[in-house]
Protein backbone atom coordinates (compact mmCIF):
# COMPACT_ATOMS: atom_id res chain seq x y z
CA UNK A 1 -22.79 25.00 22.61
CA UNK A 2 -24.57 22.33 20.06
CA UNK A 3 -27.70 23.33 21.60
CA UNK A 4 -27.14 27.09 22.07
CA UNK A 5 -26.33 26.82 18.60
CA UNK A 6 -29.92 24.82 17.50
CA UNK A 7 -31.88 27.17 20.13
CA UNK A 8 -30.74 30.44 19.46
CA UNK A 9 -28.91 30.62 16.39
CA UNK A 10 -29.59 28.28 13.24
CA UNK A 11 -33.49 28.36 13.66
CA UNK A 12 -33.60 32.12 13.26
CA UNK A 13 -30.92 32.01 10.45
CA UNK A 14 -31.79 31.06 6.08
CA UNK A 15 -27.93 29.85 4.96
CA UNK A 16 -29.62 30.48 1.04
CA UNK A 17 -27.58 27.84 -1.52
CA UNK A 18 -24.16 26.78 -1.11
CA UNK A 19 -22.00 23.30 -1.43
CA UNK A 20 -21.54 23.76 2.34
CA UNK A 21 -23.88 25.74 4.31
CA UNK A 22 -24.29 27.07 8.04
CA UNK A 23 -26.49 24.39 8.92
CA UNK A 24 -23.04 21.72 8.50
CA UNK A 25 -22.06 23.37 11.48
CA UNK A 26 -18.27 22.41 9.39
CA UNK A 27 -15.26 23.99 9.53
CA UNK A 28 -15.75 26.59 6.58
CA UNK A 29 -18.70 27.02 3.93
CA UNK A 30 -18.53 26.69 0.74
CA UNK A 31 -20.66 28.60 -1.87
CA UNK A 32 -19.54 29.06 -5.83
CA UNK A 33 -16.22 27.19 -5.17
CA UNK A 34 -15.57 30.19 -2.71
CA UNK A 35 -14.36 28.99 0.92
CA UNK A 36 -14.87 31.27 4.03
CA UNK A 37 -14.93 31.20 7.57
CA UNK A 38 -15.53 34.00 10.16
CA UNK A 39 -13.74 33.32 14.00
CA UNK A 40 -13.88 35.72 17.09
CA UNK A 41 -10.86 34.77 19.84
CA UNK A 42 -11.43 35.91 23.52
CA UNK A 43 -8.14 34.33 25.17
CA UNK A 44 -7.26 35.41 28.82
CA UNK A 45 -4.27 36.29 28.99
CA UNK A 46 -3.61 37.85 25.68
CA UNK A 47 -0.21 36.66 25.81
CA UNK A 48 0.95 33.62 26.49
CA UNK A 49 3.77 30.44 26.11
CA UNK A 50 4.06 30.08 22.71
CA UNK A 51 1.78 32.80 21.24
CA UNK A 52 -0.74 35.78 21.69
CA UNK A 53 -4.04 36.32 20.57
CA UNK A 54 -3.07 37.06 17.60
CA UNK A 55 -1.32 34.60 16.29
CA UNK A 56 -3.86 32.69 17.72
CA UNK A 57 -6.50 34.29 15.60
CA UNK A 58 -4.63 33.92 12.46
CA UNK A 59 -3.66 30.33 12.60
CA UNK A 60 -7.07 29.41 13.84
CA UNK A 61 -8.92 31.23 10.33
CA UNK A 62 -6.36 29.99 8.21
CA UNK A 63 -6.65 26.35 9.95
CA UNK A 64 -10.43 26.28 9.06
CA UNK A 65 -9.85 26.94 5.43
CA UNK A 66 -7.10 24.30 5.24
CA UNK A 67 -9.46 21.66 6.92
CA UNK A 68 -11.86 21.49 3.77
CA UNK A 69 -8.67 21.13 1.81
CA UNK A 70 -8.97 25.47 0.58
CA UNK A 71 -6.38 26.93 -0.21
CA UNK A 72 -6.78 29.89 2.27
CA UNK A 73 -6.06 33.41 -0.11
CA UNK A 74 -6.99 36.19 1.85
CA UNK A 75 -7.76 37.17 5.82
CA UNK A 76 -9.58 39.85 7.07
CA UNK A 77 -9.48 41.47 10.99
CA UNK A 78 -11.64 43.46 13.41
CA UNK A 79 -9.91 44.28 16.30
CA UNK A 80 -12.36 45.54 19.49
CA UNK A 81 -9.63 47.40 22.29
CA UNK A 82 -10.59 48.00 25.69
CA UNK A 83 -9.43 51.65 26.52
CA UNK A 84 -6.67 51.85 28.41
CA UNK A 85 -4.76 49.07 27.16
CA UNK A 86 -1.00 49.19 26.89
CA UNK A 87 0.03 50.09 23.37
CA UNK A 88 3.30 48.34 23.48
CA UNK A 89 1.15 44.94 24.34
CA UNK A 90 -1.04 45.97 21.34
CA UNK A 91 1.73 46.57 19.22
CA UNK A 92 3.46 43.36 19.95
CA UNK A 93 0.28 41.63 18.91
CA UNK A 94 0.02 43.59 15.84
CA UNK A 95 3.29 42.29 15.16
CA UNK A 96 2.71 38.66 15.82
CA UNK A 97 -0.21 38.80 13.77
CA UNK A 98 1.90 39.91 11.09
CA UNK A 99 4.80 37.06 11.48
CA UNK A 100 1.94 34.65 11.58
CA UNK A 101 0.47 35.70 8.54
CA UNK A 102 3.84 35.83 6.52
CA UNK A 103 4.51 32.17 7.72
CA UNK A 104 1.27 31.41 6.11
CA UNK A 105 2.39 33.16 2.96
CA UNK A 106 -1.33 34.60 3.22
CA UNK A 107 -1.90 38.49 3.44
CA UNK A 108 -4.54 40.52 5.81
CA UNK A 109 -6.11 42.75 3.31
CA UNK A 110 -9.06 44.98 4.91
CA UNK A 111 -9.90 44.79 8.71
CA UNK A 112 -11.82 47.52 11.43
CA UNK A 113 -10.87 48.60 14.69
CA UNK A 114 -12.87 50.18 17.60
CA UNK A 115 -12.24 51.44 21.05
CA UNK A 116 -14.74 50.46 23.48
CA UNK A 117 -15.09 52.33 26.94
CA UNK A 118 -13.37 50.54 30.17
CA UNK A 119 -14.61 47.22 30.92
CA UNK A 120 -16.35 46.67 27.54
CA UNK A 121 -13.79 44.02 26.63
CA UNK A 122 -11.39 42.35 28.76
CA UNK A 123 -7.98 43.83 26.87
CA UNK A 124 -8.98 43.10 23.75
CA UNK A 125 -10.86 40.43 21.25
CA UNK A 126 -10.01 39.48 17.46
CA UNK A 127 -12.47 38.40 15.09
CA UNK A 128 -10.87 37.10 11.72
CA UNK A 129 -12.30 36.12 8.54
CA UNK A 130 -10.83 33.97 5.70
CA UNK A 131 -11.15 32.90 2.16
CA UNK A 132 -9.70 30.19 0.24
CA UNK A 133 -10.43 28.52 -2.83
CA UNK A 134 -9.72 24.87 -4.51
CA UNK A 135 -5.92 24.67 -5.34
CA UNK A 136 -3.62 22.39 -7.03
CA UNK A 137 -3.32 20.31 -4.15
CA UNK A 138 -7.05 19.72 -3.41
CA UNK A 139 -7.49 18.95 -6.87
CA UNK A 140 -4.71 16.27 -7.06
CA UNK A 141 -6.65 14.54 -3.69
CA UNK A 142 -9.88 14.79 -5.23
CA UNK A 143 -8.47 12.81 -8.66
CA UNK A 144 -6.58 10.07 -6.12
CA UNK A 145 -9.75 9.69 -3.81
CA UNK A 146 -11.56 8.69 -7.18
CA UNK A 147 -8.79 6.10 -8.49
CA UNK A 148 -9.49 4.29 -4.47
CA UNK A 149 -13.59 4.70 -5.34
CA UNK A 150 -14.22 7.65 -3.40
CA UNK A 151 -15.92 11.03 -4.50
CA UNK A 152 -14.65 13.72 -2.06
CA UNK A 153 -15.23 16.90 -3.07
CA UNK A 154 -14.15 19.18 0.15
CA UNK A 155 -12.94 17.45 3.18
CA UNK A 156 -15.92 17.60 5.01
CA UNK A 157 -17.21 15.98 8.62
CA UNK A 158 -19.56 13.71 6.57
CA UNK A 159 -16.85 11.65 4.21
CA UNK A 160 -15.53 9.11 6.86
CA UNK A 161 -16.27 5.71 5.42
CA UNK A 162 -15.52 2.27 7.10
CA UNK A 163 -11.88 1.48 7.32
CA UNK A 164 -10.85 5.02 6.86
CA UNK A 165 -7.48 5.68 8.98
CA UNK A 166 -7.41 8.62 11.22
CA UNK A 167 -3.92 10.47 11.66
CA UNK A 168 -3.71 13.60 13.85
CA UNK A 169 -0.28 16.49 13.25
CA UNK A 170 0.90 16.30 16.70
CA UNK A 171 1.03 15.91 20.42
CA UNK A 172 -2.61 16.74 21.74
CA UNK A 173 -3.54 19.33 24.82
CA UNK A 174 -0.65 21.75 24.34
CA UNK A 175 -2.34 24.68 23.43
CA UNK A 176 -4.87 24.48 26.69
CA UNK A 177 -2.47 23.12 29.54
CA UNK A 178 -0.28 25.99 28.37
CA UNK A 179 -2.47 28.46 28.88
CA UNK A 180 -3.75 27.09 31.95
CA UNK A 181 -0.78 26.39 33.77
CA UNK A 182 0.15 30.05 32.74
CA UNK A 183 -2.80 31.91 33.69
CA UNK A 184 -3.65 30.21 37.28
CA UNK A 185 0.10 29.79 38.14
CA UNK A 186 0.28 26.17 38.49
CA UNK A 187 4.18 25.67 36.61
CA UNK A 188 3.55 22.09 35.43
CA UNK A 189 6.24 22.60 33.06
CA UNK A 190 8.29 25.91 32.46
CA UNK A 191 9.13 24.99 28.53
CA UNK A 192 4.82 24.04 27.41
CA UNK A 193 4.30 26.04 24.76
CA UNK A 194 1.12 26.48 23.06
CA UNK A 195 0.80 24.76 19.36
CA UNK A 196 -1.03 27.87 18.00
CA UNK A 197 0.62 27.78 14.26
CA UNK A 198 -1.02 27.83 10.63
CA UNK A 199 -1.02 24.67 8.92
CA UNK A 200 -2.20 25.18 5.04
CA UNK A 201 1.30 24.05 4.33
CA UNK A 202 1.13 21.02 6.04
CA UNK A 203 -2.20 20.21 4.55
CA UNK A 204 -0.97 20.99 1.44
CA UNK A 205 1.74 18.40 1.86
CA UNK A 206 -0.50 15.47 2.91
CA UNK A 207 -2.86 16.45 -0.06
CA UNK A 208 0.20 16.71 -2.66
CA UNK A 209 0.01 12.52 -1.82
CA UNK A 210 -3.64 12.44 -1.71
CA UNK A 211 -6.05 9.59 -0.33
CA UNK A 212 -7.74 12.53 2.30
CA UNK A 213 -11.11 12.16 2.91
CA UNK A 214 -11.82 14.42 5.59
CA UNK A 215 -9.72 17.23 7.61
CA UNK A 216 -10.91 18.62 11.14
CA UNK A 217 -8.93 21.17 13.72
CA UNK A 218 -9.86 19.55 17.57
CA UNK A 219 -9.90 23.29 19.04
CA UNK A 220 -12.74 23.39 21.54
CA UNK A 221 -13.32 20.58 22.94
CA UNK A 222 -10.52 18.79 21.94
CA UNK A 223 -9.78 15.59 20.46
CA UNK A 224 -12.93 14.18 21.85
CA UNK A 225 -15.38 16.46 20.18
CA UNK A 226 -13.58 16.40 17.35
CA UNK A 227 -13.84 12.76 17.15
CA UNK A 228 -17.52 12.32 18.36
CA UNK A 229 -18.60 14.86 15.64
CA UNK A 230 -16.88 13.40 12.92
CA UNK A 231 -18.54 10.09 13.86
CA UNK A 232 -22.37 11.62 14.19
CA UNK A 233 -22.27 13.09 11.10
CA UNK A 234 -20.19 10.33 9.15
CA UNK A 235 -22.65 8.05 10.95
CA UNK A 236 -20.23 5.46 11.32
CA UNK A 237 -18.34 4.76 14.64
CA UNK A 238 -14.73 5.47 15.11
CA UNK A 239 -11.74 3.10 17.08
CA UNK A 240 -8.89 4.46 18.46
CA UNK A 241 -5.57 3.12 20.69
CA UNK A 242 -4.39 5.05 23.60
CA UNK A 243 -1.07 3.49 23.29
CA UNK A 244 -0.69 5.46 20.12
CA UNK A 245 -2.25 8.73 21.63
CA UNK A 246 0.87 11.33 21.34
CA UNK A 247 0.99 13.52 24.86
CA UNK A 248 3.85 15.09 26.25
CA UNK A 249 4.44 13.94 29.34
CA UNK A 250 3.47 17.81 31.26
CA UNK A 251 -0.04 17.69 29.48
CA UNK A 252 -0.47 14.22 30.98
CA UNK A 253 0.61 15.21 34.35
CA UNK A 254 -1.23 18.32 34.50
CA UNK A 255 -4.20 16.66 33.36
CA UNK A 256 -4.23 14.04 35.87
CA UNK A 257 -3.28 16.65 39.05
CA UNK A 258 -6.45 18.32 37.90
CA UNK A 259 -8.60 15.61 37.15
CA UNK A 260 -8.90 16.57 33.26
CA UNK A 261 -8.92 14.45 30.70
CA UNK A 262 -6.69 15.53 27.90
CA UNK A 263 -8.86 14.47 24.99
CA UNK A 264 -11.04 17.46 26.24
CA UNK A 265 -8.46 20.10 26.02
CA UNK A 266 -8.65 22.28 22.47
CA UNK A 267 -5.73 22.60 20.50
CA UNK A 268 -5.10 25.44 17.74
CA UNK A 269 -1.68 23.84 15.61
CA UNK A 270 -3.47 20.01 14.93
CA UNK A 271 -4.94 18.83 12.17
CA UNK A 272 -6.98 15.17 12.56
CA UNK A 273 -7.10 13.77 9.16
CA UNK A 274 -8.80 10.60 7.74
CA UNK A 275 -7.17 8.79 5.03
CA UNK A 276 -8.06 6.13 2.76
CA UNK A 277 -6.11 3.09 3.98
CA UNK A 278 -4.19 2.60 0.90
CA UNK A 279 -2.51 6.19 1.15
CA UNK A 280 -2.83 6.15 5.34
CA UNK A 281 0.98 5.34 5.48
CA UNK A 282 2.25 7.88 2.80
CA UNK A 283 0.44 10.95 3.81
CA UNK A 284 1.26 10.17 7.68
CA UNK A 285 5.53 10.38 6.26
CA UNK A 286 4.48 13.61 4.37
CA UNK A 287 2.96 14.78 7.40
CA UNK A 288 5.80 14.31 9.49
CA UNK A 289 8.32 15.76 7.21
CA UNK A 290 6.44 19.70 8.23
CA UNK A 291 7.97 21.08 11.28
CA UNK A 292 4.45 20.69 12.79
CA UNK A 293 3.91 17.60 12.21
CA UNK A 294 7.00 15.59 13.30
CA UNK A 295 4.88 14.16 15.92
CA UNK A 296 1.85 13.05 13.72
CA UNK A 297 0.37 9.61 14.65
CA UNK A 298 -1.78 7.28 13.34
CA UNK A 299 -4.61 6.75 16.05
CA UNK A 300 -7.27 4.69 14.82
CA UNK A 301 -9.77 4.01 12.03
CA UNK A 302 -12.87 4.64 11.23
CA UNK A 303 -15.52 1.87 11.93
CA UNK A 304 -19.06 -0.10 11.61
CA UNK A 305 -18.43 -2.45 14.82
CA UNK A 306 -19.01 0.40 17.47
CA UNK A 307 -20.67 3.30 17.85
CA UNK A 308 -19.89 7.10 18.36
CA UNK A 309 -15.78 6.52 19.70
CA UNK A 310 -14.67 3.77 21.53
CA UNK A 311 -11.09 3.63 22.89
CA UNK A 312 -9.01 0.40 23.59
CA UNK A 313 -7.33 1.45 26.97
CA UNK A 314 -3.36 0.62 27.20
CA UNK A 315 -4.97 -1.81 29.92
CA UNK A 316 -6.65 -3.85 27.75
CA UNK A 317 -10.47 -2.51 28.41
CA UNK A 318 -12.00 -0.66 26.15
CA UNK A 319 -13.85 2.50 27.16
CA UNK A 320 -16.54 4.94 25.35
CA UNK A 321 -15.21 8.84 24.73
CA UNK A 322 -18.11 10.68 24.99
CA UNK A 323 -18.11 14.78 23.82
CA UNK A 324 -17.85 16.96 26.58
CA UNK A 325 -20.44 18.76 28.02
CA UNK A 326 -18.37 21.57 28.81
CA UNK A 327 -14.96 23.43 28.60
CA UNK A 328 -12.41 22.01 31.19
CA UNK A 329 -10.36 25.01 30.58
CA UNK A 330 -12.03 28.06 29.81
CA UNK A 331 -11.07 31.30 27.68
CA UNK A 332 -8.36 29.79 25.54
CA UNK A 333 -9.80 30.64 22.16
């Protein structure tokens, strides 16, 4: 995707002036104090445990905005329908868009729709925009990163410094083993839900403390990419412990059956977050105190002794996560 992207994409495209532009490749840009972000989901099925695709698309847009530390303020849809699709399916959708929205306390104000002939889509595909601004919260983290030395403007990819703590929401896979074990059949576990949820609240919460640096959402590619691009562009290497790793115990026996490794599966309700050490403790409680985040973990720091991510194995070894080259499970997003 990183080189699709380079190839076929950035070289072709002028990003103009902004605090944050295309070419960051980041969760949102930035341009006037105005945060936005664009997202088009394609998830087979459209339903699924835990969620639909549009709940899915929701979360995800307003998950972007909260990882600079925005405020998220507005959403926007296009919705592209295959003809012939059920309208009770598309109305449930509708509807779940809605709930997710109203959990966010965030409105949908403008959004398209088209019908395209049989076979044009697969069901259907949602493309949502977002925009968000600097709140209370964000500006309450920026004033405690300064007292600790640190000028963080928008929780960028780039702010890691050594020592920095990294904390992640919750247990990691759910989203794609959910989907996976749904769509092909498999049953690993009949209560794996997806994690698809909105989380400007919780953000909000762990900025309220403040001491956060930097803010990423592992959806494709998981944990690992996640990681690996936070180091490359932080240039600094990052450590982290398997033993503190949270899984539930059906996303680590449906990864090993299939020969996945979990740190490669994408998530859409988890937030990785890199504190300042001094605040690492107090923002992982605050975490932990939002419904999605009562299984947030501390799982490692930031670091100048290695390079790109190195893990220390619960059997003592120590081994080298690389980013993956491609999707282990395909279509969830």
């Amino acid at each position: 995707m990183h080189t699709l992207l380079k190839k076929a994409v950035l070289r072709h495209i002028s990003t103009g002036k902004g605090e944050v532009g295309l070419e960051a490749l980041d969760d949102s840009a930035v341009i006037d104090d105005i945060v936005f972000t664009i997202d088009g989901h394609t998830v087979q099925p459209l339903e699924y445990p835990g969620g639909d695709i549009g709940r899915l698309a929701v979360s995800g847009t307003i998950n972007d905005i909260s990882a600079m530390g925005a405020s998220p303020i507005a959403l926007a849809s296009s919705l592209i329908i295959e003809e012939g699709l059920d309208l009770d399916l598309l109305d449930r959708v509708m509807v779940s868009m809605g709930k997710a929205a109203n959990e966010a306390g965030i409105p949908i104000m403008t959004g398209d729709t088209k019908v395209v002939e049989r076979g044009g889509v697969k069901g259907m595909t949602v493309t949502t925009a977002g925009i968000g601004r600097a709140g209370n919260a964000l500006l309450h983290n920026r004033n405690v990163c300064k007292e600790h030395g640190r000028e963080v403007h928008w929780l960028t990819d780039t702010n890691l410094h050594d020592g920095d703590i990294l904390l992640i929401s919750g247990t990691i896979g759910d989203h794609g083993i959910a989907i996976l074990s749904f769509r092909e059949g498999y049953g690993f576990e009949t209560d794996l839900e997806s994690d698809n949820a909105p989380l400007n609240k919780l953000m909000e919460g762990a900025m309220d403390v403040g001491g956060v640096v930097s803010a990423k959402d592992p959806t494709r590619g998981g944990v690992a990419n996640c990681l690996n691009e936070l180091a490359e562009k932080s240039h600094i290497g990052i450590e982290i412990d398997e033993t503190t790793l949270p899984f539930k115990d059906a996303v680590l026996g449906a990864s090993e059956l299939l020969g996945i490794d979990p740190l490669n599966v994408g998530n859409e309700g988890k937030m990785i977050l890199a504190v300042v050490p001094q605040k690492a403790g107090e923002v992982l409680e605050a975490v932990r105190r939002h419904p999605n985040g009562k299984d947030a973990a501390s799982i490692g720091k930031a670091s100048s002794r290695v390079k790109g991510v190195v893990m220390a194995t619960k059997v003592g070894g120590r081994r080298i996560v690389e980013p993956p080259i491609g999707d282990p499970v395909p279509r969830i997003c």
